[in-house]
N, C-alpha and C. Protein backbone atom coordinates (compact mmCIF):
# COMPACT_ATOMS: atom_id res chain seq x y z
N UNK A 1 70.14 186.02 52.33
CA UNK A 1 69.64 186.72 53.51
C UNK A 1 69.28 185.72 54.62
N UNK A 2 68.91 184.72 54.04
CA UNK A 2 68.11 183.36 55.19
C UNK A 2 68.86 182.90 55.73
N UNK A 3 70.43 182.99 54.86
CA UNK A 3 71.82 181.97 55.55
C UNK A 3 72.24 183.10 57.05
N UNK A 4 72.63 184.37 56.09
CA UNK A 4 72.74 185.61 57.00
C UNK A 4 72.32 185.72 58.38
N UNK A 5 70.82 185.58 58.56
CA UNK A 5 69.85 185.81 59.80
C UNK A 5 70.26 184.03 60.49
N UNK A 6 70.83 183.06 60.11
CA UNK A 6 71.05 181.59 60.74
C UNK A 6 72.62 182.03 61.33
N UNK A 7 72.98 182.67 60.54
CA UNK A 7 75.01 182.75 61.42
C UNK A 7 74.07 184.06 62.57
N UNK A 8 73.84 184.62 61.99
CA UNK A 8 73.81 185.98 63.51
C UNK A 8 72.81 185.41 64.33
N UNK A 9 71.81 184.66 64.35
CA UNK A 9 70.90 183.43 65.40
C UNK A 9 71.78 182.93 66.00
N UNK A 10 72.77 181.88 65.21
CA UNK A 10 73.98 181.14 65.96
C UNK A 10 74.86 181.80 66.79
N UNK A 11 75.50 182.78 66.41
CA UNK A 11 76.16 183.70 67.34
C UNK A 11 75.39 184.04 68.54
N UNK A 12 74.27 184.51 67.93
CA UNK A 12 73.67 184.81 69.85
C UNK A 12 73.32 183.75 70.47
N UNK A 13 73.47 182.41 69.61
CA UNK A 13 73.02 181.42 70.65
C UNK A 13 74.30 181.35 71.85
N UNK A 14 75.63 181.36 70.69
CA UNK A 14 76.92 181.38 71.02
C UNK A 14 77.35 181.68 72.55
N UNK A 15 76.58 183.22 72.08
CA UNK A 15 77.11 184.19 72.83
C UNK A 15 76.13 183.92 74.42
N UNK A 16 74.77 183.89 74.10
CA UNK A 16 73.91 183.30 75.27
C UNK A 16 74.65 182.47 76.27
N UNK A 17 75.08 181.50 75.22
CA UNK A 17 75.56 180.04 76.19
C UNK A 17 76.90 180.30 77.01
N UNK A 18 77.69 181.26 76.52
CA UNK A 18 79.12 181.41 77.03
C UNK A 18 78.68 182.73 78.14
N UNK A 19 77.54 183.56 78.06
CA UNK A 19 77.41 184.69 79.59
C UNK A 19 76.71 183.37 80.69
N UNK A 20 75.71 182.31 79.85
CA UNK A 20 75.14 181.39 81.38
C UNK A 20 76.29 181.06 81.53
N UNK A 21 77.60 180.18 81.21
CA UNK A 21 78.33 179.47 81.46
C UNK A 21 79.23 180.55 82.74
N UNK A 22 79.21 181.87 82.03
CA UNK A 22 80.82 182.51 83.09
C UNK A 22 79.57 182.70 83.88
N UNK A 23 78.31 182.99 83.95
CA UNK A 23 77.28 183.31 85.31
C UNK A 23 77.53 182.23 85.97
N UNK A 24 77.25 180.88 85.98
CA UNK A 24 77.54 179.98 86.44
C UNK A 24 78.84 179.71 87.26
N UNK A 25 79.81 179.90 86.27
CA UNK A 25 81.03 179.93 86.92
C UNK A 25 81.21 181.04 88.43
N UNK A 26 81.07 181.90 87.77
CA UNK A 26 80.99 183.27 88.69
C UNK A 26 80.34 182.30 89.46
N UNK A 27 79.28 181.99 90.00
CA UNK A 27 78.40 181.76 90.92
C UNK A 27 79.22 180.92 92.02
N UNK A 28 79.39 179.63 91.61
CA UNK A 28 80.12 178.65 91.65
C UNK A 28 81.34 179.03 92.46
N UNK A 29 82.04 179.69 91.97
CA UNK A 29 83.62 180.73 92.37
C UNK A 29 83.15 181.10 93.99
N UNK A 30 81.55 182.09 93.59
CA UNK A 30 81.22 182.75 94.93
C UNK A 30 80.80 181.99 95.96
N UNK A 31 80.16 180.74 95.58
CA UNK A 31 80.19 179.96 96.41
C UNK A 31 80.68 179.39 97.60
N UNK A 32 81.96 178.78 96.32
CA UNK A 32 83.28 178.29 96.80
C UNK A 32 83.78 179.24 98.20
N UNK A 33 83.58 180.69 97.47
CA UNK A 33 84.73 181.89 98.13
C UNK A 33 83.87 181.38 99.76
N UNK A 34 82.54 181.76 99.45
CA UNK A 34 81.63 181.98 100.87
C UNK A 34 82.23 180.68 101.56
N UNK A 35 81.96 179.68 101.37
CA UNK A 35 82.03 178.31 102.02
C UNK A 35 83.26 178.62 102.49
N UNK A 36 84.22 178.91 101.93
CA UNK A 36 85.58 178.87 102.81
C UNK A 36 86.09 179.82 103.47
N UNK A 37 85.20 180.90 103.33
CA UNK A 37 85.14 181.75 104.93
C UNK A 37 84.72 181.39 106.05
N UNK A 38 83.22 180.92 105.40
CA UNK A 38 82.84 179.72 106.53
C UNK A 38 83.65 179.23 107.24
N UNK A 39 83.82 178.22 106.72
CA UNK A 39 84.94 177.19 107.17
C UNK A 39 85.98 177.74 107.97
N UNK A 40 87.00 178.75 107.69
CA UNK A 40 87.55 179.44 108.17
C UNK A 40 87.00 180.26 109.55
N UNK A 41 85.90 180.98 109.29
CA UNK A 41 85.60 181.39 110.65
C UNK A 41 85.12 180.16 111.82
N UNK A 42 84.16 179.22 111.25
CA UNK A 42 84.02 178.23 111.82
C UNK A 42 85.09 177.42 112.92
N UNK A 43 86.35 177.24 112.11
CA UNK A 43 87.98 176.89 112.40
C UNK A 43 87.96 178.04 113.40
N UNK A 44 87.87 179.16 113.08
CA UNK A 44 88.65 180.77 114.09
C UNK A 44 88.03 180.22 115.55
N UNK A 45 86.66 179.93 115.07
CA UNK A 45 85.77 179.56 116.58
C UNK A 45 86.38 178.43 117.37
N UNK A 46 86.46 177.42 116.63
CA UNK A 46 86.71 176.34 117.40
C UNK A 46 87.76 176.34 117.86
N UNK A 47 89.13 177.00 117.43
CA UNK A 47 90.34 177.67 118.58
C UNK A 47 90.45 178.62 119.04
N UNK A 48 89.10 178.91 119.21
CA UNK A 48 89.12 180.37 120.06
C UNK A 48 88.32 179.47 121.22
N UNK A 49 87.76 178.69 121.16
CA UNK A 49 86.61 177.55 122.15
C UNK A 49 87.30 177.00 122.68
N UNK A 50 88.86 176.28 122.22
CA UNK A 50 89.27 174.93 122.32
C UNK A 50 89.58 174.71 123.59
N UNK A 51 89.60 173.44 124.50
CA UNK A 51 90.58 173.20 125.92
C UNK A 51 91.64 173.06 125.38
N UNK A 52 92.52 173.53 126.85
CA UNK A 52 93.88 173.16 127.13
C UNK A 52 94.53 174.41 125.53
N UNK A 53 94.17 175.60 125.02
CA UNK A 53 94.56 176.24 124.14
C UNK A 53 95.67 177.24 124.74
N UNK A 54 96.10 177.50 125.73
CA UNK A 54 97.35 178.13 125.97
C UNK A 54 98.28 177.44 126.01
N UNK A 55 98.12 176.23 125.94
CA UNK A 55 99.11 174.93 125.02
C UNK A 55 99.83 174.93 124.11
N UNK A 56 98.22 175.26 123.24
CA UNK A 56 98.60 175.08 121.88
C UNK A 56 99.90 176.44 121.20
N UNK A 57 100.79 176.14 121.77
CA UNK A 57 101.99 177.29 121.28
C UNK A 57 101.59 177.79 119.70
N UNK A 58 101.85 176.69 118.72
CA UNK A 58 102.03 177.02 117.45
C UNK A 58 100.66 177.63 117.06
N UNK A 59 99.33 177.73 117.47
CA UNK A 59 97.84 177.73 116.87
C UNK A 59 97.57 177.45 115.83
N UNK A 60 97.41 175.79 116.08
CA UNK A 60 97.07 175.12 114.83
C UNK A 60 95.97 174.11 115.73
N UNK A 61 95.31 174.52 116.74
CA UNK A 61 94.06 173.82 116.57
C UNK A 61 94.03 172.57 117.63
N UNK A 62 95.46 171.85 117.79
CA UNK A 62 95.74 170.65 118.50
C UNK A 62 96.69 171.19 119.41
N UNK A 63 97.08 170.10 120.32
CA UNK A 63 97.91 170.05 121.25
C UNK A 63 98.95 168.91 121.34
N UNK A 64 100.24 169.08 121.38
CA UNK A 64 101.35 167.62 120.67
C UNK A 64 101.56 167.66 122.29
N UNK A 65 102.54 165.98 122.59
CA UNK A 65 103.02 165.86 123.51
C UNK A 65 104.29 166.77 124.51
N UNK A 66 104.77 167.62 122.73
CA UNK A 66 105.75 168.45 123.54
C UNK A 66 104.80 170.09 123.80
N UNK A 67 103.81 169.86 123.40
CA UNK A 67 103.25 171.30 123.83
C UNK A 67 102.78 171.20 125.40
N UNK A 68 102.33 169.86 125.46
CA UNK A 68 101.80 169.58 126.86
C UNK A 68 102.22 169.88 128.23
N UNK A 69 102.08 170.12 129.18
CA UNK A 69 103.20 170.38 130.28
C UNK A 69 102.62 169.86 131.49
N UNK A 70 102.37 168.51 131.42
CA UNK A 70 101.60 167.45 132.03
C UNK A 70 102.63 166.51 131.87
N UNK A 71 102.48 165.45 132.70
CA UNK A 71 102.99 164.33 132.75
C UNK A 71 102.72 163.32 131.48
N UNK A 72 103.35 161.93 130.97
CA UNK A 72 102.64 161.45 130.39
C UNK A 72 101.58 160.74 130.28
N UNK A 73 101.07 160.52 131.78
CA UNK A 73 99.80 159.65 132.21
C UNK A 73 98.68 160.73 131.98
N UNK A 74 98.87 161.96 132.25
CA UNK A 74 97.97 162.78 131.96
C UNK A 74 97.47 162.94 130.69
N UNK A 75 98.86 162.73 130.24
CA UNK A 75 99.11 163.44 128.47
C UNK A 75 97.87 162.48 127.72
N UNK A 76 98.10 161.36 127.98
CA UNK A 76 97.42 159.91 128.34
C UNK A 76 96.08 159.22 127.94
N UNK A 77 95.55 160.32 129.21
CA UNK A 77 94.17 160.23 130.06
C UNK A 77 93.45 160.89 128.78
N UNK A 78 94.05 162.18 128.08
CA UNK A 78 93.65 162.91 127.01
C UNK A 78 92.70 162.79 125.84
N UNK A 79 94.21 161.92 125.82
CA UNK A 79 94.60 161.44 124.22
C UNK A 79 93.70 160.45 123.88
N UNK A 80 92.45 160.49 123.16
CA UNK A 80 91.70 159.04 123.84
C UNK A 80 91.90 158.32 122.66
N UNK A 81 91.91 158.58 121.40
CA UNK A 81 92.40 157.85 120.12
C UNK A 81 93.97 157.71 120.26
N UNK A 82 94.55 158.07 121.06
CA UNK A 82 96.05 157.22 121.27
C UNK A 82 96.64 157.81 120.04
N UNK A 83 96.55 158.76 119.22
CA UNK A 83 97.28 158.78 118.03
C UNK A 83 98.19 159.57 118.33
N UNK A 84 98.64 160.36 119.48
CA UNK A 84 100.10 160.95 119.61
C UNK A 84 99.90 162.79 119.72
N UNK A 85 98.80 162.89 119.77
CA UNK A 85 97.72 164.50 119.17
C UNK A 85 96.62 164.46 119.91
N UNK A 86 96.48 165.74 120.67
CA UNK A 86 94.70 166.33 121.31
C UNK A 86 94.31 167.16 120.38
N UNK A 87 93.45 166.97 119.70
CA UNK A 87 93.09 167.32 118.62
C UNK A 87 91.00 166.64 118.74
N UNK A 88 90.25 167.52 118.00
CA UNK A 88 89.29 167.22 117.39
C UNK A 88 88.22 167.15 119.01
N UNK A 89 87.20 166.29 118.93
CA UNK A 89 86.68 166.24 120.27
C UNK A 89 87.38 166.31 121.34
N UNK A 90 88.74 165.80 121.38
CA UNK A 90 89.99 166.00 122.59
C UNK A 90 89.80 167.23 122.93
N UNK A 91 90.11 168.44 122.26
CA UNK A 91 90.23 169.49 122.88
C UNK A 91 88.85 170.66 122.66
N UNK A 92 87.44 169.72 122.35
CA UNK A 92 86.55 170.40 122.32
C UNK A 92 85.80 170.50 123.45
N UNK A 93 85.49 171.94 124.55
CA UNK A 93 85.18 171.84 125.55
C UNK A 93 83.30 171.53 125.83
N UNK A 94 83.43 170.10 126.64
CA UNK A 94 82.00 169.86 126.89
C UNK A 94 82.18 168.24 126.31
N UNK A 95 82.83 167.95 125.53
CA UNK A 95 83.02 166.63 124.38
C UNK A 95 83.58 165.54 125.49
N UNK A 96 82.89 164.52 125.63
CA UNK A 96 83.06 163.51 126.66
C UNK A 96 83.39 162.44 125.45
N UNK A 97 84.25 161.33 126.16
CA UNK A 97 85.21 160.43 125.42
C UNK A 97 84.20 159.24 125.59
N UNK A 98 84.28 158.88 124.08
CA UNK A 98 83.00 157.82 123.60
C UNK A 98 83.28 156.31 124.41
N UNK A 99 82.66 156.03 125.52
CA UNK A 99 82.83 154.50 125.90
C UNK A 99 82.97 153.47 124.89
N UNK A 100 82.30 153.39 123.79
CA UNK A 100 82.26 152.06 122.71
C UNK A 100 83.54 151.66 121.94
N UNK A 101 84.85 152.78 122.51
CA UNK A 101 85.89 152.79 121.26
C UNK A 101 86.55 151.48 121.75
N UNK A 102 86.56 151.34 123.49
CA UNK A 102 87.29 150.32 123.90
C UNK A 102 85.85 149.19 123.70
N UNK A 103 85.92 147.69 123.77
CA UNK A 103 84.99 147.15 124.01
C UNK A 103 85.29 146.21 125.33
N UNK A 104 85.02 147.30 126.42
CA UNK A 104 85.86 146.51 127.61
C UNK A 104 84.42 145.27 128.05
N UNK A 105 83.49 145.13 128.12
CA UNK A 105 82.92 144.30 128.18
C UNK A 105 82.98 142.96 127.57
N UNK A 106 83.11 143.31 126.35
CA UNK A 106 83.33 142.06 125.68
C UNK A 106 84.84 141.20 126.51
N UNK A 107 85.79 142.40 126.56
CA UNK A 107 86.81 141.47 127.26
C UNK A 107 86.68 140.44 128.22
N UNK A 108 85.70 141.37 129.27
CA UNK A 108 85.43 140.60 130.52
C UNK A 108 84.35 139.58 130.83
N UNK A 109 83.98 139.12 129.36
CA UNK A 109 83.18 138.29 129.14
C UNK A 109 83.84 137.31 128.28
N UNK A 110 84.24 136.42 129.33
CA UNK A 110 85.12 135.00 128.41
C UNK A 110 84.89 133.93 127.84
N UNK A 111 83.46 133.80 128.17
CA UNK A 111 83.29 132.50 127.66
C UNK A 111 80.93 133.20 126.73
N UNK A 112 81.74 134.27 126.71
CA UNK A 112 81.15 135.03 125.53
C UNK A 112 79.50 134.76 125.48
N UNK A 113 78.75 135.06 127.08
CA UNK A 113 77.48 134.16 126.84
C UNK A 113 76.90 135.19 127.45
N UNK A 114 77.30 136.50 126.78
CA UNK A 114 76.45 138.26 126.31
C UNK A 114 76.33 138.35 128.52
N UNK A 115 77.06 138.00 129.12
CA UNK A 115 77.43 138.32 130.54
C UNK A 115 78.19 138.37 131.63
N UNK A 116 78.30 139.02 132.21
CA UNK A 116 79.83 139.29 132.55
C UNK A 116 79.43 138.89 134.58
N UNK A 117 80.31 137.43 134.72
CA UNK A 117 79.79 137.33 136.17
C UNK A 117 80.63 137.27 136.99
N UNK A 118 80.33 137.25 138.35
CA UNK A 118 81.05 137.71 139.81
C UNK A 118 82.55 137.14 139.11
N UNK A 119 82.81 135.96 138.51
CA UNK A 119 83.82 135.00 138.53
C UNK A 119 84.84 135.66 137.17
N UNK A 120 84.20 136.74 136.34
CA UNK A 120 85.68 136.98 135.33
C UNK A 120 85.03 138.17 135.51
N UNK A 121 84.71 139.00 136.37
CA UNK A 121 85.17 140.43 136.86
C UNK A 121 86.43 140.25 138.06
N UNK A 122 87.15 141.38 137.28
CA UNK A 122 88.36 141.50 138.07
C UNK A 122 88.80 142.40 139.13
N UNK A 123 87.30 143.30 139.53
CA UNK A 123 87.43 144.08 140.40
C UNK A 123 86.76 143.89 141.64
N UNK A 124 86.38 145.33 142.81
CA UNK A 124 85.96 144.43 143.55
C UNK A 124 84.14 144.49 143.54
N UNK A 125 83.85 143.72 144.72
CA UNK A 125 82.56 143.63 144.86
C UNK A 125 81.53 144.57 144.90
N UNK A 126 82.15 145.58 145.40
CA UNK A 126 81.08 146.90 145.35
C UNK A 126 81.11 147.60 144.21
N UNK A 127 82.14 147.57 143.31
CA UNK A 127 81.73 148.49 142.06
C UNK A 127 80.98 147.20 141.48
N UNK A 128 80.93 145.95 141.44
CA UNK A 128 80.11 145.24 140.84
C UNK A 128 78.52 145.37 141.01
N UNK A 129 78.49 145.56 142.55
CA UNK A 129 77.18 145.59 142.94
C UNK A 129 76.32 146.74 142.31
N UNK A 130 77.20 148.01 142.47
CA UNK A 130 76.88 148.98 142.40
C UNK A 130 76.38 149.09 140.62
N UNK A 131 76.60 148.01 139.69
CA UNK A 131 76.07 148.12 138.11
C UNK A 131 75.39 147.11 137.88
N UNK A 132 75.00 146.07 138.90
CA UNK A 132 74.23 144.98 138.85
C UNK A 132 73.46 145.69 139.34
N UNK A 133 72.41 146.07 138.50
CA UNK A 133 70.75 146.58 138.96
C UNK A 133 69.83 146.26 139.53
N UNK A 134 70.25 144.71 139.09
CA UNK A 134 68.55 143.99 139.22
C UNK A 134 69.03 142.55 140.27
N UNK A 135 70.47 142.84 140.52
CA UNK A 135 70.98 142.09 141.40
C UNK A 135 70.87 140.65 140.88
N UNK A 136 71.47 140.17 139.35
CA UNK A 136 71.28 138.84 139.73
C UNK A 136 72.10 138.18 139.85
N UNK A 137 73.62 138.92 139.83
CA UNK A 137 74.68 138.22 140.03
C UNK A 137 75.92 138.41 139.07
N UNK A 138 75.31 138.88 137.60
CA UNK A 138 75.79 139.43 136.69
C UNK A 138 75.48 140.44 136.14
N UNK A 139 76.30 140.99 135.35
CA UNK A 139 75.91 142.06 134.63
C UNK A 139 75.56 141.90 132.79
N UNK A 140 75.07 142.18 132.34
CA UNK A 140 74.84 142.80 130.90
C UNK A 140 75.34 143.59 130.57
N UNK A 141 75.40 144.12 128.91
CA UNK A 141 75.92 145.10 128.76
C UNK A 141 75.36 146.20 129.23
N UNK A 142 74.00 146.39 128.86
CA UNK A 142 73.52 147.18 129.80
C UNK A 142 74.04 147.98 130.74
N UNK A 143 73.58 147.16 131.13
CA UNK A 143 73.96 147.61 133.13
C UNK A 143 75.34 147.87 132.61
N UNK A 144 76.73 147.43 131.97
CA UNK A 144 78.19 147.47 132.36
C UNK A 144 77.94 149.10 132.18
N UNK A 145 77.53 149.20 130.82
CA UNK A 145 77.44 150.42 130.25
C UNK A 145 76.12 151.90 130.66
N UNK A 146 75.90 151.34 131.99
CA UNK A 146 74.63 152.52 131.88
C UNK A 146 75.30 153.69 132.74
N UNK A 147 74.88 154.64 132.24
CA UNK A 147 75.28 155.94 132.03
C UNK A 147 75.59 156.84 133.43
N UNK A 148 74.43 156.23 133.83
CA UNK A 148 74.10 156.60 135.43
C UNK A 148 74.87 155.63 136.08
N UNK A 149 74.95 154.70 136.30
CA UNK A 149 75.62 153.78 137.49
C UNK A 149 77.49 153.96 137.37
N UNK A 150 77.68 154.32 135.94
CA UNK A 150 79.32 153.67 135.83
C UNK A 150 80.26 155.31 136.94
N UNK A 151 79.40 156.48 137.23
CA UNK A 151 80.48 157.28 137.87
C UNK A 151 80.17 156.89 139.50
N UNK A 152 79.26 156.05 140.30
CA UNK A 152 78.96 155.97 141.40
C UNK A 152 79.95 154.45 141.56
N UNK A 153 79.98 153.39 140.11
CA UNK A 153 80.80 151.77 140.45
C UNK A 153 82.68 152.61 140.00
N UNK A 154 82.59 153.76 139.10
CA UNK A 154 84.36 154.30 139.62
C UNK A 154 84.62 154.46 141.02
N UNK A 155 83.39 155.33 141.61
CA UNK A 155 83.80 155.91 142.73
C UNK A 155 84.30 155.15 144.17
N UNK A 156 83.02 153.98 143.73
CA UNK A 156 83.60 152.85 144.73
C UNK A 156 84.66 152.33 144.47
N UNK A 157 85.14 152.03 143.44
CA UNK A 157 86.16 151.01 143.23
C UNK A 157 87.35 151.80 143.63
N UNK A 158 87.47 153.06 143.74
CA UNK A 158 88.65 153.56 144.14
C UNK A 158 88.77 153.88 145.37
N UNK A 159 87.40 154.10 145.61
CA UNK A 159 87.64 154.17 147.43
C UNK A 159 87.84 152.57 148.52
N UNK A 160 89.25 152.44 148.02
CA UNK A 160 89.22 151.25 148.13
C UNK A 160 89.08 150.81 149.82
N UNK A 161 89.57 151.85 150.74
CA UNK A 161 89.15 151.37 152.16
C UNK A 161 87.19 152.02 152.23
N UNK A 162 86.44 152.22 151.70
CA UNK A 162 85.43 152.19 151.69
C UNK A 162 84.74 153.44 152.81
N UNK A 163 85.35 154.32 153.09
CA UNK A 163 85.18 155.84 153.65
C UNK A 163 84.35 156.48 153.51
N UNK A 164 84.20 156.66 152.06
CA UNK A 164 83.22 157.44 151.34
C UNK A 164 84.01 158.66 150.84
N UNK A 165 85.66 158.18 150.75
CA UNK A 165 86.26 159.65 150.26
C UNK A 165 87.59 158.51 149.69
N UNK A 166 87.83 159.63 148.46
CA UNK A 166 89.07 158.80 147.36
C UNK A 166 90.54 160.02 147.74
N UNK A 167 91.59 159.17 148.72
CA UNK A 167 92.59 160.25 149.11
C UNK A 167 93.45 160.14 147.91
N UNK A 168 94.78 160.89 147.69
CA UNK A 168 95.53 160.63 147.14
C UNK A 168 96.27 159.54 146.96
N UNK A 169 96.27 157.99 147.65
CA UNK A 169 96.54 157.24 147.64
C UNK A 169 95.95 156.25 146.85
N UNK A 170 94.95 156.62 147.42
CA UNK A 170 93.96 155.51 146.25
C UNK A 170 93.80 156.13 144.59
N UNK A 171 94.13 157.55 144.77
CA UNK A 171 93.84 158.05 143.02
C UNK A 171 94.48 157.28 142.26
N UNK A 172 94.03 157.47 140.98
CA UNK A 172 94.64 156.53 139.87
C UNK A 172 95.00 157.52 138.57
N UNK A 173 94.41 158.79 138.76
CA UNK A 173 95.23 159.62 137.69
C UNK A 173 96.40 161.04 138.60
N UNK A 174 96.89 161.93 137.79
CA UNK A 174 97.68 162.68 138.34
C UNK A 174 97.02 163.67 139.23
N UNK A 175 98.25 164.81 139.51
CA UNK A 175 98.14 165.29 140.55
C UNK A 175 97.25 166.57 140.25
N UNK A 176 96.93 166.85 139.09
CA UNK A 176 96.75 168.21 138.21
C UNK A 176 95.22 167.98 138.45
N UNK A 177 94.88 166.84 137.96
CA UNK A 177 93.30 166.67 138.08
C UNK A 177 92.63 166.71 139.98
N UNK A 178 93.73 165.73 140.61
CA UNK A 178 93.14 165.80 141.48
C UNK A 178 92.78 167.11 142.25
N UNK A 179 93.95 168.00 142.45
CA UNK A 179 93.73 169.14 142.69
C UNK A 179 92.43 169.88 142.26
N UNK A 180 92.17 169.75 140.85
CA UNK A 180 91.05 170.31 140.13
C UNK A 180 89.47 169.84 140.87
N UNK A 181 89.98 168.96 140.65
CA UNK A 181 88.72 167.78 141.72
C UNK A 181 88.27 168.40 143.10
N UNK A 182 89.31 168.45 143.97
CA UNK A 182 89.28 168.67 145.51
C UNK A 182 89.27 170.19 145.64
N UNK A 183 88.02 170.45 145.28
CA UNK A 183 87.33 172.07 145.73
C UNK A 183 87.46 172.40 146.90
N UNK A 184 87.28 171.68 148.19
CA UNK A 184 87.66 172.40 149.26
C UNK A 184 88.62 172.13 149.69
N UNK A 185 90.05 171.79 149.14
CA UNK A 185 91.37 170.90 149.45
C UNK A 185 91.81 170.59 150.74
N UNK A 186 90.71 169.62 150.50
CA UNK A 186 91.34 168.73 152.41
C UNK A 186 92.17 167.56 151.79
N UNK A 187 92.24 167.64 150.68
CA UNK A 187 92.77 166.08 150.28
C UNK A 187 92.45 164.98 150.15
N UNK A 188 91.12 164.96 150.01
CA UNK A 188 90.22 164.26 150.00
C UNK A 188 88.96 164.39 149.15
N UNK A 189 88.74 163.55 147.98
CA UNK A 189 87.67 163.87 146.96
C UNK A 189 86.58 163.10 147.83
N UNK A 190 85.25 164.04 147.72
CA UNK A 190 84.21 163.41 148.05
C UNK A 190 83.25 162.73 146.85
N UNK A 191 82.21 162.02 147.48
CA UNK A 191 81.46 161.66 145.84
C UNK A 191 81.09 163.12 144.57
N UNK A 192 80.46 163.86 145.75
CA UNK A 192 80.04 164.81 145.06
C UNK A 192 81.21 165.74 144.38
N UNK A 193 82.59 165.97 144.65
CA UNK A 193 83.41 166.34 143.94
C UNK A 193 83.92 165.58 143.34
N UNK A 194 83.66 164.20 142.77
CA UNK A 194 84.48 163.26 141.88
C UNK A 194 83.23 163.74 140.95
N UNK A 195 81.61 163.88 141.31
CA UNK A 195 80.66 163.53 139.90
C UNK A 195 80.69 164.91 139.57
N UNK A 196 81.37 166.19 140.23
CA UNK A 196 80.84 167.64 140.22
C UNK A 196 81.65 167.79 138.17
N UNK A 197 81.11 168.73 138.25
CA UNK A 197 81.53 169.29 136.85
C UNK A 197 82.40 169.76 136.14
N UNK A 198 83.23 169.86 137.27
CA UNK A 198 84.51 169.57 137.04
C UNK A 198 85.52 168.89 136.30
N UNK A 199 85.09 167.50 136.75
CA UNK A 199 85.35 165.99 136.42
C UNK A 199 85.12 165.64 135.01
N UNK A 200 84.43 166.24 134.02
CA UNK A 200 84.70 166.52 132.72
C UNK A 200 84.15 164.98 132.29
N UNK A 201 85.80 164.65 130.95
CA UNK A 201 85.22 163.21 130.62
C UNK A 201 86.36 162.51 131.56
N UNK A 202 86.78 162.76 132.89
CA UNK A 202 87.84 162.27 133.73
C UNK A 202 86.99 160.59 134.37
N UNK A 203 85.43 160.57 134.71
CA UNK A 203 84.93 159.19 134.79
C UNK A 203 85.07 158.17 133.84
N UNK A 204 84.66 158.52 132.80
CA UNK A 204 84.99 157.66 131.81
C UNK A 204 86.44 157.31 130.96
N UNK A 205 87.33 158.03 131.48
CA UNK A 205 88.59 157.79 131.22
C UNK A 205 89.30 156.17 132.73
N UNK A 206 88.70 156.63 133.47
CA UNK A 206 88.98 156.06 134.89
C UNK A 206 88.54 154.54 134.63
N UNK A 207 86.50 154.93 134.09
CA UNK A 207 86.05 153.43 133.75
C UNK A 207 86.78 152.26 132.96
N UNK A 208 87.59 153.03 131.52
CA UNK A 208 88.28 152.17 130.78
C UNK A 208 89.20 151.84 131.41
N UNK A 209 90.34 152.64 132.18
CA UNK A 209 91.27 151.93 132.44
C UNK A 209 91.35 151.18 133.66
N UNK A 210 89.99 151.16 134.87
CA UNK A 210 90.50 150.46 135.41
C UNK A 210 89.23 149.13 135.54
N UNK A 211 87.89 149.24 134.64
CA UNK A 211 87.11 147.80 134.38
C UNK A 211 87.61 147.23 133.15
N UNK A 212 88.61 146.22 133.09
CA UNK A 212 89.47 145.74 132.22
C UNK A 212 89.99 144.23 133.28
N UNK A 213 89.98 143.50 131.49
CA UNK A 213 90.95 142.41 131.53
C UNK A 213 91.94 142.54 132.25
N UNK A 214 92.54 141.50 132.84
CA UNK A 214 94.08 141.69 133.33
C UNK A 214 94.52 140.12 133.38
């Protein structure tokens, strides 16, 4: 009888351990299931959010060079990881393109003594002035990089006859933006329509390519 009551104990231990195990499982499963609706709706949002999405022909989220219908300087200006795809922060609207990926400072600092002076900057004097803060002749990283000064030292540097307006001559990206830019289209960007809101992450695309080595 004593052996008897030890097998039918064992069995329900059996049996105990194998309903936690499929509860578990089950659980686990539902988990899984939830999370990847998530995910999924999450995804639905972010190409239902995305820029430049009447692009995206196929809807898969990115934008390829042949979906584009931009030039390739534009295509370009985009693309800020260069990998061939607008994709990820590229086409997330509000997502400004990270200054630190290039390390254009370090370039323009040659003899590597953490400052960058009048003599290996390659541009001109007024966008220099205009990030030298404290005026001493050079810049820091700092200053190359502060947040506030770098869309007022683009603006100069492109207004290269010094007007106070950037025509189509002096632009340095395409024709798509500028248009976008020039709200009251005289042809002529003013400061306040180069910093307006418009202008997106279009300053800091401008900064990399044109405070650089050469």
């Amino acid at each position: 009888m004593r052996f008897f009551k030890l097998i039918v104990l064992s069995l329900m231990i059996l049996s105990l351990s194998g309903g936690l195990a499929h509860a578990k499982k089950e659980h686990a499963k539902k988990e899984h299931s939830e999370k990847g609706d998530a995910d999924k709706e999450h995804a639905k949002r972010e190409k239902g959010n995305m820029k430049h999405r009447g692009m995206d022909r196929n809807n898969d989220g990115v934008v390829t060079r042949e979906e584009w219908r931009g030039n390739d300087m534009s295509f370009g200006n985009h693309d800020w990881n260069g990998d061939g795809v607008l994709s990820g922060d590229e086409v997330r609207p509000g997502a400004r393109q990270p200054l630190t990926g290039l390390d254009r400072f370090g370039e323009l600092d040659d003899n590597s003594d953490g400052f960058v002076s009048r003599e290996e900057w390659n541009n001109t004097g007024r966008s220099f002035d205009r990030l030298d803060r404290n005026s001493d002749g050079r810049l820091n990283r700092d200053e190359f990089y502060n947040g506030s000064r770098i869309p007022v030292a683009v603006f100069s540097e492109l207004d290269v006859n010094n007007d106070g307006r950037i025509s189509r001559a002096e632009w340095h990206s395409d024709t798509a933006t500028f248009n976008r830019l020039d709200a009251n289209g005289d042809n002529l960007l003013s400061e306040d329509e180069f910093n307006g809101r418009r202008s997106g992450s279009l300053i800091e695309q401008v900064f990399l390519e044109i405070f650089r080595k050469r």
